[in-house]
Protein backbone atom coordinates (compact mmCIF):
# COMPACT_ATOMS: atom_id res chain seq x y z
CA UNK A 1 21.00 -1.11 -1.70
CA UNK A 2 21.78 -3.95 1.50
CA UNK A 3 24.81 -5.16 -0.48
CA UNK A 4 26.11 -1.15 -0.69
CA UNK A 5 25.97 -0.40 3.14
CA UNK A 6 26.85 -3.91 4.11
CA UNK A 7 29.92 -3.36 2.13
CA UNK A 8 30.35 0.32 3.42
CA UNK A 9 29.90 -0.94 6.99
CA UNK A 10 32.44 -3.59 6.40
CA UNK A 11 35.28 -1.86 4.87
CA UNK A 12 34.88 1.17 8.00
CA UNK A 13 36.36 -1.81 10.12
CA UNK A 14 38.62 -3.08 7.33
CA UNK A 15 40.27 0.73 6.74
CA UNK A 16 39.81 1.71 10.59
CA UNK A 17 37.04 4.37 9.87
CA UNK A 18 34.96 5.69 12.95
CA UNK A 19 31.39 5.74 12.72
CA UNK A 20 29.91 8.72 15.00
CA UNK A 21 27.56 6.08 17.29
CA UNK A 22 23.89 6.77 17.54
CA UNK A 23 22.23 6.90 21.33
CA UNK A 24 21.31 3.87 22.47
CA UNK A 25 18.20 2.72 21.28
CA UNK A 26 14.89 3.26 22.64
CA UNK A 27 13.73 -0.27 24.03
CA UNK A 28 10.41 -1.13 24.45
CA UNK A 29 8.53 -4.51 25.10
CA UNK A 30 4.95 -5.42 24.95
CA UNK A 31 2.65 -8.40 24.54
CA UNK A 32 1.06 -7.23 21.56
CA UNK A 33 2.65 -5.17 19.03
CA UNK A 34 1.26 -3.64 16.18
CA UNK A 35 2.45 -2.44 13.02
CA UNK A 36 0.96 -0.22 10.90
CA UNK A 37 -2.11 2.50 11.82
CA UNK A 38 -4.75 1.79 9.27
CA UNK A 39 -8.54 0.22 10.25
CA UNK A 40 -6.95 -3.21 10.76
CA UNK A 41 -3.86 -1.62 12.64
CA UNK A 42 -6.33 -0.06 14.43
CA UNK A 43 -8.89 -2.45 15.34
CA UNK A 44 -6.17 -4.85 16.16
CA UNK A 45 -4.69 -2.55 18.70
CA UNK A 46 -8.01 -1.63 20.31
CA UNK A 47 -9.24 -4.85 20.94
CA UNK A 48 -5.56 -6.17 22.02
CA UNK A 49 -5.64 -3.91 24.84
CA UNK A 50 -8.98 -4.13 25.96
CA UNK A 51 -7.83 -7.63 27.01
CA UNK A 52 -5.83 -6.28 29.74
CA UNK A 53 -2.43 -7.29 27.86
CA UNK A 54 0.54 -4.18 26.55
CA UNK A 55 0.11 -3.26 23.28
CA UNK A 56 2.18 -0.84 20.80
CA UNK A 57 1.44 0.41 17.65
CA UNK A 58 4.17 1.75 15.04
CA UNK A 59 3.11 4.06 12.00
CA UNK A 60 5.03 5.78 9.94
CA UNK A 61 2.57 8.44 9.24
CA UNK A 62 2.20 11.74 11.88
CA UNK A 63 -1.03 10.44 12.59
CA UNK A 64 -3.12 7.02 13.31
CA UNK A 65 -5.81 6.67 10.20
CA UNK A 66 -3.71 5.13 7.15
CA UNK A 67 -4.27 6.38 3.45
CA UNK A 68 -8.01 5.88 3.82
CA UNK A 69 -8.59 8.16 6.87
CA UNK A 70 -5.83 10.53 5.99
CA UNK A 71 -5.02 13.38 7.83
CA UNK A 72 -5.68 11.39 11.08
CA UNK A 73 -8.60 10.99 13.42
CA UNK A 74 -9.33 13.86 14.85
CA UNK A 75 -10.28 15.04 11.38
CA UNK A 76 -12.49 12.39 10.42
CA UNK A 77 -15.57 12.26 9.66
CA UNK A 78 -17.13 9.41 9.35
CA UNK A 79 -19.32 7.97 11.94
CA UNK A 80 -16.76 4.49 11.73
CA UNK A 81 -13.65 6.23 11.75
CA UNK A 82 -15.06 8.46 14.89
CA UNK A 83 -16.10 5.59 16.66
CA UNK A 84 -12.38 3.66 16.39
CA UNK A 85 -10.81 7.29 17.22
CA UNK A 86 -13.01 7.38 20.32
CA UNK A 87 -11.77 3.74 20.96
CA UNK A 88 -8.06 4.26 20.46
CA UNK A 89 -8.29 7.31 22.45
CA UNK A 90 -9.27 5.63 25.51
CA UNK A 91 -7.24 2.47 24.96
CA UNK A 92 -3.94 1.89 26.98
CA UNK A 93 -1.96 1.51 23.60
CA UNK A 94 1.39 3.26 23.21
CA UNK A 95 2.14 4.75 20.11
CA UNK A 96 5.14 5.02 17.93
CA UNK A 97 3.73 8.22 15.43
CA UNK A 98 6.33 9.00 12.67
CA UNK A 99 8.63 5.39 13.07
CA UNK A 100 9.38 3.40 10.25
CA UNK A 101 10.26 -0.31 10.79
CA UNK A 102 12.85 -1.43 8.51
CA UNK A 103 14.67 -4.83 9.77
CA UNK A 104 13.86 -7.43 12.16
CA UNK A 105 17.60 -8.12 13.12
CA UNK A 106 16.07 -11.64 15.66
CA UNK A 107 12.94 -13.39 15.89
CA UNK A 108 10.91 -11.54 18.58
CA UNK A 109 12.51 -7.63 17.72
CA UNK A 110 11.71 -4.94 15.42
CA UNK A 111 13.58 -2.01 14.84
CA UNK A 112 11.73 0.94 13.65
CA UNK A 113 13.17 4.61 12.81
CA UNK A 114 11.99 7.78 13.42
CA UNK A 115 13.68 11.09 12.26
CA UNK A 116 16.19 11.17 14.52
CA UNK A 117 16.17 8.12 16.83
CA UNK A 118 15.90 4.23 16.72
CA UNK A 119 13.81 2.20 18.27
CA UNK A 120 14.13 -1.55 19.27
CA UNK A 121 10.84 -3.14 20.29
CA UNK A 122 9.71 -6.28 21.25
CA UNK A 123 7.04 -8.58 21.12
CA UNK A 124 5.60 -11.38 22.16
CA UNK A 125 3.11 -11.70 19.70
CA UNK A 126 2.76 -9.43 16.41
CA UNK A 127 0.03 -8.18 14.12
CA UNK A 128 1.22 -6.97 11.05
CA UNK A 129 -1.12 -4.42 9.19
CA UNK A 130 0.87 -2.97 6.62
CA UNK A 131 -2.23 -1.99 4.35
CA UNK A 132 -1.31 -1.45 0.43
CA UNK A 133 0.20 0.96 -2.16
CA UNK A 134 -1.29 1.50 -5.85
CA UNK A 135 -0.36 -0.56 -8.82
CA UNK A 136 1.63 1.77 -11.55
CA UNK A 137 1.73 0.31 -14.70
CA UNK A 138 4.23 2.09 -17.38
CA UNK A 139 2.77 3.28 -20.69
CA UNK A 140 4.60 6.35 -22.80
CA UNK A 141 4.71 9.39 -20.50
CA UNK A 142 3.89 8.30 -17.59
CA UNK A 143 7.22 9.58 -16.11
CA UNK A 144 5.82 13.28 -16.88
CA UNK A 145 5.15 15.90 -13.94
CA UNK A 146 0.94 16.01 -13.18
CA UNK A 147 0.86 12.59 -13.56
CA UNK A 148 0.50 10.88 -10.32
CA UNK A 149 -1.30 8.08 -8.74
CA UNK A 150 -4.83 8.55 -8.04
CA UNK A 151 -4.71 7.89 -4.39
CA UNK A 152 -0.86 9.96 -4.52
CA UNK A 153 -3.17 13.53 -6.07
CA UNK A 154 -5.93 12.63 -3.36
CA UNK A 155 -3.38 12.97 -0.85
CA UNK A 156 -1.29 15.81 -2.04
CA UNK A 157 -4.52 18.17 -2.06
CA UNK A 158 -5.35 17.02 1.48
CA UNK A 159 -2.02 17.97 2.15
CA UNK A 160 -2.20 21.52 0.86
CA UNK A 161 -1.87 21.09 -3.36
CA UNK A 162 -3.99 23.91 -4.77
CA UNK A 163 -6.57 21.95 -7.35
CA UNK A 164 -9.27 24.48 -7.66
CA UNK A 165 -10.31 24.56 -11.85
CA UNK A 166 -7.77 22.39 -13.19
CA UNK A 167 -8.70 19.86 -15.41
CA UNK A 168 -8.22 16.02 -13.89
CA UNK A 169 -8.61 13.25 -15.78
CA UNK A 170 -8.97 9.69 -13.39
CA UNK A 171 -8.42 6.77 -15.03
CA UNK A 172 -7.01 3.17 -14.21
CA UNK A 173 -8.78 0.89 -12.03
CA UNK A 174 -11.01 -0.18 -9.19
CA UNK A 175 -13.63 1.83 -6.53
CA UNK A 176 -10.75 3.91 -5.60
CA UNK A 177 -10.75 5.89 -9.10
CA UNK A 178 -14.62 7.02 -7.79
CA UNK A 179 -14.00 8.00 -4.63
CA UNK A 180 -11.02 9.93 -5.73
CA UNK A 181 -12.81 11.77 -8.80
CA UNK A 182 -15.50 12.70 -5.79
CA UNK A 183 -12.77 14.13 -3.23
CA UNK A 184 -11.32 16.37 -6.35
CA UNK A 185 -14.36 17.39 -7.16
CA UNK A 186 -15.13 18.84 -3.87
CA UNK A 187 -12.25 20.66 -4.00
CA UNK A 188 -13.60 21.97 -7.43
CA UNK A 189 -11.08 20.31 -9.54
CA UNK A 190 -13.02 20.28 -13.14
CA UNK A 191 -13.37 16.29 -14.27
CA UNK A 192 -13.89 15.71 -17.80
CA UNK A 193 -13.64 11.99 -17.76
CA UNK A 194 -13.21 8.93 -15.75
CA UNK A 195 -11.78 5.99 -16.98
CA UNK A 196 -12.47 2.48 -16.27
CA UNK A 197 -10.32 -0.89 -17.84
CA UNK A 198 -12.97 -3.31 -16.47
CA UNK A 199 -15.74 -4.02 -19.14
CA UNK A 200 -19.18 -3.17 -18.47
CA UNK A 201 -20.37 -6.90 -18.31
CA UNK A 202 -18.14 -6.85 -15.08
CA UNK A 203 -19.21 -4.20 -13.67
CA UNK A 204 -23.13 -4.53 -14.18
CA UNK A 205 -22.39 -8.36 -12.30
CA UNK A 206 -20.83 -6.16 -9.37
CA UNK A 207 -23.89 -3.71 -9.41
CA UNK A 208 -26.37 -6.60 -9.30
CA UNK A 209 -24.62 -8.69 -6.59
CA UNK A 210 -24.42 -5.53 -4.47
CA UNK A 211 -28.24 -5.97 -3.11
CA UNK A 212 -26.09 -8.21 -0.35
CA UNK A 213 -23.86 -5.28 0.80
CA UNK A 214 -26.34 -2.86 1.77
CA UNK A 215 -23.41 -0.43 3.24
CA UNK A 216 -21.59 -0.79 -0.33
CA UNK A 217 -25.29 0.28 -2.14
CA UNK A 218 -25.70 3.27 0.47
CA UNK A 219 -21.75 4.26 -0.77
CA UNK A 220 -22.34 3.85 -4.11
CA UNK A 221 -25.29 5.77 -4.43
CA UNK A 222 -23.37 8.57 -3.22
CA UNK A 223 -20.80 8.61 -4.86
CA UNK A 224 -23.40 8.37 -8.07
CA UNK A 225 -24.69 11.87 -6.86
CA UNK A 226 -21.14 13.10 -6.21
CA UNK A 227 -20.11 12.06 -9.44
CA UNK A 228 -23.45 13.21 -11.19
CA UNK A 229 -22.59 14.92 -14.69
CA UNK A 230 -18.63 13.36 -14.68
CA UNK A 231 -18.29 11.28 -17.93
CA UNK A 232 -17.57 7.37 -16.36
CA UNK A 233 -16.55 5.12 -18.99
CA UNK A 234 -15.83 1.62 -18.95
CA UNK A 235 -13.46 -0.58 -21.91
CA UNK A 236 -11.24 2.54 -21.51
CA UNK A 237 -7.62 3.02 -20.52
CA UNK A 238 -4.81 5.64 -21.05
CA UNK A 239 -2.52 5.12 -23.70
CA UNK A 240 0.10 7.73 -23.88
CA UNK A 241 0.51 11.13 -21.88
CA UNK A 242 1.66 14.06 -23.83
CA UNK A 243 3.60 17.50 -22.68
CA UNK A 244 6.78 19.32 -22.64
CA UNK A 245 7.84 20.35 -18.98
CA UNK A 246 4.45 18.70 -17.83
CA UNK A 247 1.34 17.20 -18.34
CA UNK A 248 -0.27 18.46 -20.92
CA UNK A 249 -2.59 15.92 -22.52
CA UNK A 250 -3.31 12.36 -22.56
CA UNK A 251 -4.62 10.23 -25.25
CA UNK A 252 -7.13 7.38 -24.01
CA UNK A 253 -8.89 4.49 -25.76
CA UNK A 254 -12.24 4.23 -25.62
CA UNK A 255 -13.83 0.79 -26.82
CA UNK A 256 -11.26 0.44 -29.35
CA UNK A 257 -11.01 4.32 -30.50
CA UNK A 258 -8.61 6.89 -28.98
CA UNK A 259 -8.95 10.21 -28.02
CA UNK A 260 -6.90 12.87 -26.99
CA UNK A 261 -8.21 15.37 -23.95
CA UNK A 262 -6.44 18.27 -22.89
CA UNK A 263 -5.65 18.05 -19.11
CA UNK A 264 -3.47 19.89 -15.99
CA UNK A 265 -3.34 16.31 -13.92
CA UNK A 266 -3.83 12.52 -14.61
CA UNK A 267 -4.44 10.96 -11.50
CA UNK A 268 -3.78 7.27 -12.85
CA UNK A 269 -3.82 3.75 -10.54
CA UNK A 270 -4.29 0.04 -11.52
CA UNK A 271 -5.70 -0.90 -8.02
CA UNK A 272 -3.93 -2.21 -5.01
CA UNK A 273 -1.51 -4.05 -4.42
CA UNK A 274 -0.37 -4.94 -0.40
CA UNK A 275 2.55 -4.35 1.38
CA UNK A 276 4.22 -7.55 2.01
CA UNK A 277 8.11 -7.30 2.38
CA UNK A 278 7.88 -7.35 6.11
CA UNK A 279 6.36 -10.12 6.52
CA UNK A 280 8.16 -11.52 3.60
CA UNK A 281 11.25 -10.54 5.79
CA UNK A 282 9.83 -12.16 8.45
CA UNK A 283 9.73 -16.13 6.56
CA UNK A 284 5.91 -15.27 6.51
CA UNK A 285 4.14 -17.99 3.20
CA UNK A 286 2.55 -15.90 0.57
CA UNK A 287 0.17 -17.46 -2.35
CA UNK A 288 -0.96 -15.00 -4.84
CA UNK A 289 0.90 -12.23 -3.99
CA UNK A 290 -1.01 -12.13 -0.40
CA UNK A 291 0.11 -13.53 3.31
CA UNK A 292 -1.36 -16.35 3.97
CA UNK A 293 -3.42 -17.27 7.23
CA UNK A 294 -5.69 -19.11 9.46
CA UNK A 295 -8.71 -18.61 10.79
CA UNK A 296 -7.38 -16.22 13.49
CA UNK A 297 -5.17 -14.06 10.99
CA UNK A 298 -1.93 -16.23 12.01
CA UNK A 299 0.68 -16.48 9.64
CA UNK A 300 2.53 -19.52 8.93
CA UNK A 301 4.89 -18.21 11.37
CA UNK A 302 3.38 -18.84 15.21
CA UNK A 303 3.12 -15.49 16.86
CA UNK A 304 2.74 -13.90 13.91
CA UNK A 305 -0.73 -11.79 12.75
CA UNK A 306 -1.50 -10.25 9.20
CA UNK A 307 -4.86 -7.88 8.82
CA UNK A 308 -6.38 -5.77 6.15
CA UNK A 309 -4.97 -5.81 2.84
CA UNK A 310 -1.85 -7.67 2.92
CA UNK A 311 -4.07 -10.67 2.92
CA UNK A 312 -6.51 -9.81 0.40
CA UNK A 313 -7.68 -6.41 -0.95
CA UNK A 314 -11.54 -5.91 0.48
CA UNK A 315 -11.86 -2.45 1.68
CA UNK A 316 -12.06 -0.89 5.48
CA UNK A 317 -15.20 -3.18 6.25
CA UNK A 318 -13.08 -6.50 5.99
CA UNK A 319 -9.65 -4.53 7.41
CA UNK A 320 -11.61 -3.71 10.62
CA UNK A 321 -12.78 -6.93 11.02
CA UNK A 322 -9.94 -8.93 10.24
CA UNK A 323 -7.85 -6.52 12.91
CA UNK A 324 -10.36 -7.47 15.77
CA UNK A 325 -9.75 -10.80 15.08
CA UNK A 326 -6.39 -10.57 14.97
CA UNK A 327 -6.04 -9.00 18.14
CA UNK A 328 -7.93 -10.97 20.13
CA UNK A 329 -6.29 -13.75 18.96
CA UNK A 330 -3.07 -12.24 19.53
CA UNK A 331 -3.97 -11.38 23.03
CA UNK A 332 -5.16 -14.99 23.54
CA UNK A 333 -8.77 -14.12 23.21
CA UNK A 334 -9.37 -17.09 20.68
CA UNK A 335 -13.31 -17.28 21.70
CA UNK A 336 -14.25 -13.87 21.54
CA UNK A 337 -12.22 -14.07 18.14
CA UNK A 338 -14.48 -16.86 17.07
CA UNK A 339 -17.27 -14.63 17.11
CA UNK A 340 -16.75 -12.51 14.68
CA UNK A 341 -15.53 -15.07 12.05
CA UNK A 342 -19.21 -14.67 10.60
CA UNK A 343 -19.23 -11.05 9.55
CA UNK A 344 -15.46 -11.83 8.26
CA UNK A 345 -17.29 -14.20 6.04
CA UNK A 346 -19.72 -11.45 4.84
CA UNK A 347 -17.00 -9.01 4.48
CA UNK A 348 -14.95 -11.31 2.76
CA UNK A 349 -17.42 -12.00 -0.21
CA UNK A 350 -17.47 -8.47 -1.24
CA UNK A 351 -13.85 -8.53 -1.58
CA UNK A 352 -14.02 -11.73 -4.31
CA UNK A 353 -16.45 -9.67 -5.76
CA UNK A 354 -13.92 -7.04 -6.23
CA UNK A 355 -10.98 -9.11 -7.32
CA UNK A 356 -12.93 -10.81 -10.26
CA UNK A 357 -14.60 -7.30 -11.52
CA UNK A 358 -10.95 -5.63 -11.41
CA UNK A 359 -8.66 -7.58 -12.24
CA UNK A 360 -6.27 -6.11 -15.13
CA UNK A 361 -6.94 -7.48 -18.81
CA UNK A 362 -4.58 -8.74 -20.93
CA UNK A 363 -4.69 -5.39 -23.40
CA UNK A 364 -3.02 -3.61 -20.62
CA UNK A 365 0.37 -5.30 -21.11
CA UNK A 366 0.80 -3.46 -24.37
CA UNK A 367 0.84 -0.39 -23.42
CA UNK A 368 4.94 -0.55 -23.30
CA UNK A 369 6.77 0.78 -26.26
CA UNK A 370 10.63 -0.59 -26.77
CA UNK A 371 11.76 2.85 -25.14
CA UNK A 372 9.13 3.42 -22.40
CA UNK A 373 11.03 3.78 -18.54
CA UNK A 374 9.70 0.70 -16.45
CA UNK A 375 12.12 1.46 -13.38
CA UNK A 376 11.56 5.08 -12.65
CA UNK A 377 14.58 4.73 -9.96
CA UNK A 378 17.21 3.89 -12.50
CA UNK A 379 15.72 5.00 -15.31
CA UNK A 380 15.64 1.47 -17.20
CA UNK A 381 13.10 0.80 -20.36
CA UNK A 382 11.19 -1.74 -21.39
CA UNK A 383 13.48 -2.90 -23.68
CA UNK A 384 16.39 -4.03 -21.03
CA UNK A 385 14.06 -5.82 -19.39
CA UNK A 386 12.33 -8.08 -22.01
CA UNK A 387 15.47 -10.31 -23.20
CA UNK A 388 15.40 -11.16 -18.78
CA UNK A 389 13.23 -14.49 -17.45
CA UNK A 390 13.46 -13.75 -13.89
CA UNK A 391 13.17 -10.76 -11.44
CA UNK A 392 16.57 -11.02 -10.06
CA UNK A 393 17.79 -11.42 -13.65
CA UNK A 394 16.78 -8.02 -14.53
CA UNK A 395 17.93 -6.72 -11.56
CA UNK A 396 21.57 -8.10 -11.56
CA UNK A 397 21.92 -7.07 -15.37
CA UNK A 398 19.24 -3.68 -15.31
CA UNK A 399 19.46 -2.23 -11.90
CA UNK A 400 15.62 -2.69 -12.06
CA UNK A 401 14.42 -2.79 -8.49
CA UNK A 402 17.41 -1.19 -6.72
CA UNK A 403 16.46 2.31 -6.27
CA UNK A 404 15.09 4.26 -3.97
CA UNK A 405 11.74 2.79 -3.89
CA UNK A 406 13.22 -0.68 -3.61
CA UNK A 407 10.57 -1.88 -6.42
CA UNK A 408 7.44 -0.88 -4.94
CA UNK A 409 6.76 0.84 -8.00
CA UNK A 410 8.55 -1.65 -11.17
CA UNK A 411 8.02 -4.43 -8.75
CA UNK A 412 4.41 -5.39 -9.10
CA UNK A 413 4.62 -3.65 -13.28
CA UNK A 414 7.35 -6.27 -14.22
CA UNK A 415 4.93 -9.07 -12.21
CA UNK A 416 2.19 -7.83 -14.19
CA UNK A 417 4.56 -7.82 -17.71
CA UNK A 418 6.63 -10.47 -17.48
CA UNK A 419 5.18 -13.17 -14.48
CA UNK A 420 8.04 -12.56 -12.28
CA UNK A 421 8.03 -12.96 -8.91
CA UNK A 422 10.50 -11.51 -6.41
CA UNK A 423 13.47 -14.00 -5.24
CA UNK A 424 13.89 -13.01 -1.81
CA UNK A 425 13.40 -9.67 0.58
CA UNK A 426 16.50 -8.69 2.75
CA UNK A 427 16.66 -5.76 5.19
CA UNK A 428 16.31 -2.60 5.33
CA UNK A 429 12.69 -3.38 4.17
CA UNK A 430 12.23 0.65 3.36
CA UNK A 431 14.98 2.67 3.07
CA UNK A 432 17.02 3.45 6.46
CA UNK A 433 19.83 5.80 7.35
CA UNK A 434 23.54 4.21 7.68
CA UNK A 435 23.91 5.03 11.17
CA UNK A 436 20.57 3.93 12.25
CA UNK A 437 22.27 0.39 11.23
CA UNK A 438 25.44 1.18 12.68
CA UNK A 439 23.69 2.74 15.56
CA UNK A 440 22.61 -0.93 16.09
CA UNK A 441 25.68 -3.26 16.00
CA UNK A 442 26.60 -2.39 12.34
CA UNK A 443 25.44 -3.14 9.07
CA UNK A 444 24.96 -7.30 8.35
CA UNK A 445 27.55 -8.74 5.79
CA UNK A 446 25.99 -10.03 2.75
CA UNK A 447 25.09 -13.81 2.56
């Protein structure tokens, strides 16, 4: 997609083509920036100002909140999401509602794109909070309308999607599966069954290690009372989804035996996996598929701050945390940083906890037939992808990757599949409008 308007942008000079010239962009500058709007973005901007220093915070979203308190702040609920609203009400933070950030064309500038209009800000220091997406993985008909990612439905019906009696099976992977399954229900979707890859052994360690979280047993009693009568079943994972124009059916296996339920939606996710290509973008060291960082959530890359997920997937308890730190720190407040490196700690276990009871098995990479789409984008199968060794590989030969989505969705399936890990990251980082690049000195010629 960068090679394609590089190219575009270079023959308009080559040919004498006029590009129609965007405004000048808006430039801002602050001492703290902040991108993303989730807990950690959050937390990180709210404690960054209360040092006295500027502070900005970009989200792409209408609202502050992220996935987890959708629909913004105002509307939530919960006593810890009321609190932080409270708290970023009052703080001196400006905020960029609606802006995407898609290339940092020098060290020290973003540039971040709203419907119509650019911004360039800069920064002194940077926290990057850039939260996490759900892990697809392909198995036949998965490409089918109705069947979504669990977190994707959740948001949809927030959003408006009528779900009142249809049938909803959940099934995938991780806490997020109950906490979905008890939204839908709310909203008086009928579940006939949830579905959970992790073995029970793994799961009944998680219960019994829980007595140290006593917020996570208060949660998941809950959610056992919200979920009371719902078939939960662990050793189980879809293997095919059936229909004509849509979602009609899916057929699951069930320690070792499959069945086939009848169902309207399958609300289907694999876990989390973080956002990472900014600060990939940024020359930020990764290990594990996570940013690496110090005690005070710096990157390898001085001035540069990573919270919440991006560095390890724990939940809202650890992103809050890990936000605070990060901007004090990034306001120069190392010692009242220090202080909360103790309940980091805490929050921190829970999230090990999570990684080892989740954590995909081995079955799940057979769910692929020969003719089963991997890239939705570009509509390549499993097949054209197999005879590749690397990432790039596939891409230069498939097409794999280059769509719309930019491999957020085949990226982290064929990493699962196949190993492979992604060569490089090269702006736009999401997908940007032409001008907003020409808009901004032109499109960059390839390297």
């Amino acid at each position: 997609m960068e090679d394609g308007i590089a190219e575009v942008a270079r023959l308009s000079v080559s040919r004498g083509w006029k590009w129609k010239q965007m405004d000048s962009p808006l430039q801002q500058r602050f001492d703290v920036l902040v991108i993303g709007g989730g807990p950690a973005g959050i937390a990180a901007a709210v404690r960054a100002s209360e040092c006295g220093v500027r502070v900005g915070m970009v989200d792409d979203n209408a609202n502050a909140g992220g996935q987890i308190w959708r629909r913004g702040l105002n509307s939530a609920v919960t006593e810890e999401a009321a609190s932080w609203s409270d708290r970023l009400r009052s703080a001196n933070v400006t905020t960029f509602y609606g802006k995407r950030v898609f290339d940092q064309p020098e060290a020290g500038v973003l540039l971040a794109e709203g419907d119509d209009d650019l911004c360039e800000l800069r920064y002194k220091n940077l926290v990057v909070a850039t939260g996490a997406r759900e892990r697809f993985l392909p198995f036949p008909g998965w490409t089918l309308p109705n069947v979504m990612g669990a977190g994707g439905l959740q948001a949809m019906v927030k959003s408006g999607l009528p779900i009142r009696g249809r049938r909803v099976v959940v099934a995938g992977t991780g806490p997020l599966l109950l906490a979905v399954a008890a939204y839908l229900r709310k909203q008086d979707a009928e579940i006939p069954l949830i579905c959970e890859q992790a073995p029970w052994i793994r799961l009944a360690r998680l219960g019994a290690l829980l007595w140290t979280h006593p917020a996570k047993v208060s949660q998941g009693l809950q959610l056992k009372k919200d979920l009371a009568s719902i078939r939960y079943v662990a050793n189980s994972w879809p293997l095919a989804a059936h229909g004509g124009q849509r979602l009609e059916s899916v057929t699951i296996s069930r320690n070792g035996k499959t069945e086939v339920i009848p169902c309207d939606f399958l609300a289907c996710g694999f876990h989390l996996v973080p956002n990472v290509e900014l600060q990939l973008l940024m020359g930020c060291q990764l290990r594990g598929g996570y940013v690496v960082v110090d005690d005070s959530q710096e990157t390898s890359v001085k001035g540069i701050f990573c919270a919440g997920e991006p560095t390890g997937i724990g939940g809202s308890e650890l992103a809050l945390v890990e936000g605070e730190i990060a901007g004090l720190a990034a306001a120069g407040e190392t010692t009242s940083a220090r202080r909360l490196f103790g309940k980091r700690r805490k929050a921190g276990h829970f999230a090990r906890l999570l990684d080892r009871t989740f954590r995909l098995r081995s079955e799940l990479k057979d769910l692929v037939s020969s003719e089963t789409i991997v890239c939705r984008c570009e509509d390549v199968p499993y097949f054209r992808l197999k005879e590749h060794k690397t990432w790039r590989a596939a891409k230069l030969h498939s097409r794999c990757g280059m769509g719309p989505c930019q491999g957020r969705v085949c990226g982290p399936a064929t990493q699962f599949l196949f190993q492979w890990e992604p060569d490089s990251v090269r702006p736009p980082v999401l997908p940007a409008r032409v001008k907003s690049l020409a808009g901004f000195g032109g499109a960059r010629e390839p390297e």
